[in-house]
Protein backbone atom coordinates (compact mmCIF):
# COMPACT_ATOMS: atom_id res chain seq x y z
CA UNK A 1 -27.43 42.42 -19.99
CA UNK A 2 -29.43 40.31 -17.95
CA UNK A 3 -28.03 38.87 -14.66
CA UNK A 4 -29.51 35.49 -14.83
CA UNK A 5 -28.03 34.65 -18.58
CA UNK A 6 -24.99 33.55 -16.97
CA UNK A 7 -26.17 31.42 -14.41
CA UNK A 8 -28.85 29.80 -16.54
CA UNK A 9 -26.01 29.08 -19.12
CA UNK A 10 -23.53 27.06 -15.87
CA UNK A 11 -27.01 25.26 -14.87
CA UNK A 12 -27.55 24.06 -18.30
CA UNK A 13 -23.80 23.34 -18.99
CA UNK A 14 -23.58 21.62 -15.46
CA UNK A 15 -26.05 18.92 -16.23
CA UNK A 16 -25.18 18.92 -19.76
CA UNK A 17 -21.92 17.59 -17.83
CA UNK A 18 -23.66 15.26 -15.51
CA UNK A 19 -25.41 13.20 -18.29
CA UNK A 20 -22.39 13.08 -20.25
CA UNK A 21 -20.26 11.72 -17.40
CA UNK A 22 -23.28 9.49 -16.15
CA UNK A 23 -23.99 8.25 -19.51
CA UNK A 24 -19.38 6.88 -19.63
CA UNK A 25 -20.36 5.44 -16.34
CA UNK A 26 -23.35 3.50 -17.28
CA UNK A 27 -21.48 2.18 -20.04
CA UNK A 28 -18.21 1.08 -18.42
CA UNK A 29 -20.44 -0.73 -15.69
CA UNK A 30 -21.98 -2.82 -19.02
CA UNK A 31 -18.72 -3.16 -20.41
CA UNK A 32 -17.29 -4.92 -17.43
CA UNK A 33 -20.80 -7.16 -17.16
CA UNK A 34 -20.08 -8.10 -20.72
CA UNK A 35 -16.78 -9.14 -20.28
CA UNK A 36 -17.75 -11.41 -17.85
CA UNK A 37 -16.03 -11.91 -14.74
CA UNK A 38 -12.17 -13.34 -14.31
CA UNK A 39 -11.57 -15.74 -12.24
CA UNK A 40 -7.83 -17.70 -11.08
CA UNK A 41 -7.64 -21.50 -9.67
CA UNK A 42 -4.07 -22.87 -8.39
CA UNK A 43 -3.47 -25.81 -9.44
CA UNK A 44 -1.29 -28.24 -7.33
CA UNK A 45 -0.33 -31.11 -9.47
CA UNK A 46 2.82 -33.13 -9.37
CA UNK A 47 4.86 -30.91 -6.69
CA UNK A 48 4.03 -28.03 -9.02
CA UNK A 49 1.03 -25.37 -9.23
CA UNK A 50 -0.74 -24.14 -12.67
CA UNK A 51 -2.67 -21.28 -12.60
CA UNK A 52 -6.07 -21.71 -14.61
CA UNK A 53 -7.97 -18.76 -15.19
CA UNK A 54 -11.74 -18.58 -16.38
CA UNK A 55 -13.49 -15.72 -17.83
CA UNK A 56 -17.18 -15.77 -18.02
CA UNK A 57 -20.72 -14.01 -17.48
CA UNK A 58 -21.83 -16.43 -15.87
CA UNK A 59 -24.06 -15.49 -13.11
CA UNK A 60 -22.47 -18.03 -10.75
CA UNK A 61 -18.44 -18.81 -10.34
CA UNK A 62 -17.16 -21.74 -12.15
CA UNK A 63 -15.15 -25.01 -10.38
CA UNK A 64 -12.64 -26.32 -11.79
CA UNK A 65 -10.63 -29.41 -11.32
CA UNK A 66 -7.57 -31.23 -13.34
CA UNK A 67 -7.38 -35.25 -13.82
CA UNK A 68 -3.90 -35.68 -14.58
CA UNK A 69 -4.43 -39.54 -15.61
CA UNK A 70 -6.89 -38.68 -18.69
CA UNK A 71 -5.03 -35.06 -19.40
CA UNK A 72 -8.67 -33.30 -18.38
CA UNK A 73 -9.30 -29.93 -17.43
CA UNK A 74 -13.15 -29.65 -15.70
CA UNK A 75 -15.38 -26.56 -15.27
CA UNK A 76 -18.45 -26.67 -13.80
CA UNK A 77 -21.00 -23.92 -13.78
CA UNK A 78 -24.52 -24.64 -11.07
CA UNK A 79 -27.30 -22.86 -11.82
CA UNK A 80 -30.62 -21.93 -13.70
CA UNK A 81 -30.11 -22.19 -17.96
CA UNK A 82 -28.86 -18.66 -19.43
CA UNK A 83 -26.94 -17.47 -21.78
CA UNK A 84 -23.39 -17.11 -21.31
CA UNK A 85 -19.73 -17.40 -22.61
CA UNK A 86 -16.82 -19.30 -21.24
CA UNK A 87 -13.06 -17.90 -21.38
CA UNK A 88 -10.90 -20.34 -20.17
CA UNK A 89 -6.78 -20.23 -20.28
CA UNK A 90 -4.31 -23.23 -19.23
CA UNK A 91 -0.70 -23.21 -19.04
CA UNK A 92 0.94 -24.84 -21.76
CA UNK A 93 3.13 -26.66 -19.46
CA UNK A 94 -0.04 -28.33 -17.71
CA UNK A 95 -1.72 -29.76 -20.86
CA UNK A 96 -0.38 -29.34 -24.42
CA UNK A 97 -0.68 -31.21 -27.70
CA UNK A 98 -4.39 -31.38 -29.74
CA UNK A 99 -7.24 -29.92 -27.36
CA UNK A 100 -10.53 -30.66 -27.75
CA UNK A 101 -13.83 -29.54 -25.93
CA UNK A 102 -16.70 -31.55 -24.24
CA UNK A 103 -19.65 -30.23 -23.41
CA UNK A 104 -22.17 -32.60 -21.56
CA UNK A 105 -20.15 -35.70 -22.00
CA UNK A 106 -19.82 -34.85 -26.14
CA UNK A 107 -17.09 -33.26 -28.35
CA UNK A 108 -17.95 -30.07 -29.38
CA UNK A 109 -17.69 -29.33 -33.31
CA UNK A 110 -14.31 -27.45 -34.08
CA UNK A 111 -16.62 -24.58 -34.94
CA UNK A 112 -18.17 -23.63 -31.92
CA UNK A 113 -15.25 -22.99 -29.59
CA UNK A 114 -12.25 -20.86 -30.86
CA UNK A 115 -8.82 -21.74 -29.23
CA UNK A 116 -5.91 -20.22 -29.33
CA UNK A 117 -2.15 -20.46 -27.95
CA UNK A 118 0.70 -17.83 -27.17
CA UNK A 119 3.25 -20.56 -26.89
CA UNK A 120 2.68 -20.52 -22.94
CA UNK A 121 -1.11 -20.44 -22.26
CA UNK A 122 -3.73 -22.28 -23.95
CA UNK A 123 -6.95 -20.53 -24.58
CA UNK A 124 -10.38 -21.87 -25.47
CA UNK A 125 -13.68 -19.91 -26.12
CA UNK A 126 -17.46 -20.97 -26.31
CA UNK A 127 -21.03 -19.81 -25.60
CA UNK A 128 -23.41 -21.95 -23.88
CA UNK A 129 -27.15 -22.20 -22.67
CA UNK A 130 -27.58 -25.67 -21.03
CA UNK A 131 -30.83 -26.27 -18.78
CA UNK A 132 -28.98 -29.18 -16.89
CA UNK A 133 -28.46 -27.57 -13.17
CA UNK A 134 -24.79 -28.84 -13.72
CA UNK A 135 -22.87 -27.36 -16.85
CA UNK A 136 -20.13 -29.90 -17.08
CA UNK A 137 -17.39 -28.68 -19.23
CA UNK A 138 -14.05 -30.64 -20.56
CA UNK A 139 -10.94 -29.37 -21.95
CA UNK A 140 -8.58 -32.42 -23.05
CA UNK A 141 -5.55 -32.85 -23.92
CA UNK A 142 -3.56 -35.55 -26.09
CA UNK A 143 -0.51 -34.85 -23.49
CA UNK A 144 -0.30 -33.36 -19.76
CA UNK A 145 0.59 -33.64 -16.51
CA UNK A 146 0.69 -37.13 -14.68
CA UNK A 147 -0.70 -36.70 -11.60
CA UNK A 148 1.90 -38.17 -9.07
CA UNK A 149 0.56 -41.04 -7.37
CA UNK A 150 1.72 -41.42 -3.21
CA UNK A 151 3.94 -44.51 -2.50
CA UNK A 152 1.91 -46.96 -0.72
């Protein structure tokens, strides 16, 4: 039998092994692009901190801020138009009661966000492409946190 068979067959079967595992790689490393990327904001409001999270593939990171006097949740996204999504979650003991989304100072329709509630966390869903530099974002609430107000 001929000598080289064998190591012509572990050459082959080597990089058949290579592309394989290369090829799970590549596609983990897209995976995690299109899941966007997670990101956590404390909260401090009222002697008490809320954890907001935001999920997006964005190519910037969000900021987000809570107005405890109108029961508003902000996110702001800076940066050139694109296509992305928006994941955000909100503990139920921050804001609770009927949600609804702005988007550039206007409700959104019902049907273009999906939200969703575990009985702790509040989650709300939407895509966006805006070509304002500013991507101004609302989640309200019809109850929430007061903000507590300093004695003068």
């Amino acid at each position: 039998m001929n000598k080289s068979f064998p190591i012509v067959f572990l050459t082959i079967l080597l990089i058949s092994s290579l592309i394989v595992v290369g090829g799970v790689l590549l596609n983990s490393t897209e995976d995690d692009v299109s899941e966007g990327k997670l990101y956590t904001f404390p909260l401090s409001v009222a002697e008490d901190t809320y954890v907001i999270t935001v999920r997006s593939n964005y190519t910037s990171a969000p900021e987000v801020s809570y107005s405890g006097l109108d029961k508003i949740v902000s996110i702001d996204f800076t940066g050139d138009p694109e296509n992305a999504f928006c994941n955000v979650t909100i503990p139920t003991d921050l804001i609770w009661g009927e949600l609804s989304v702005i988007a550039k100072y206007y409700k959104m329709d019902d049907s273009y966000y999906t939200e969703t509630n575990n009985s702790t966390h509040n989650s709300i869903y939407f895509v966006f492409n805006q070509t304002a530099l500013i991507k101004h974002f609302e989640i309200r609430a019809t109850e929430g946190v007061s903000e507590s107000i300093p004695p003068s």
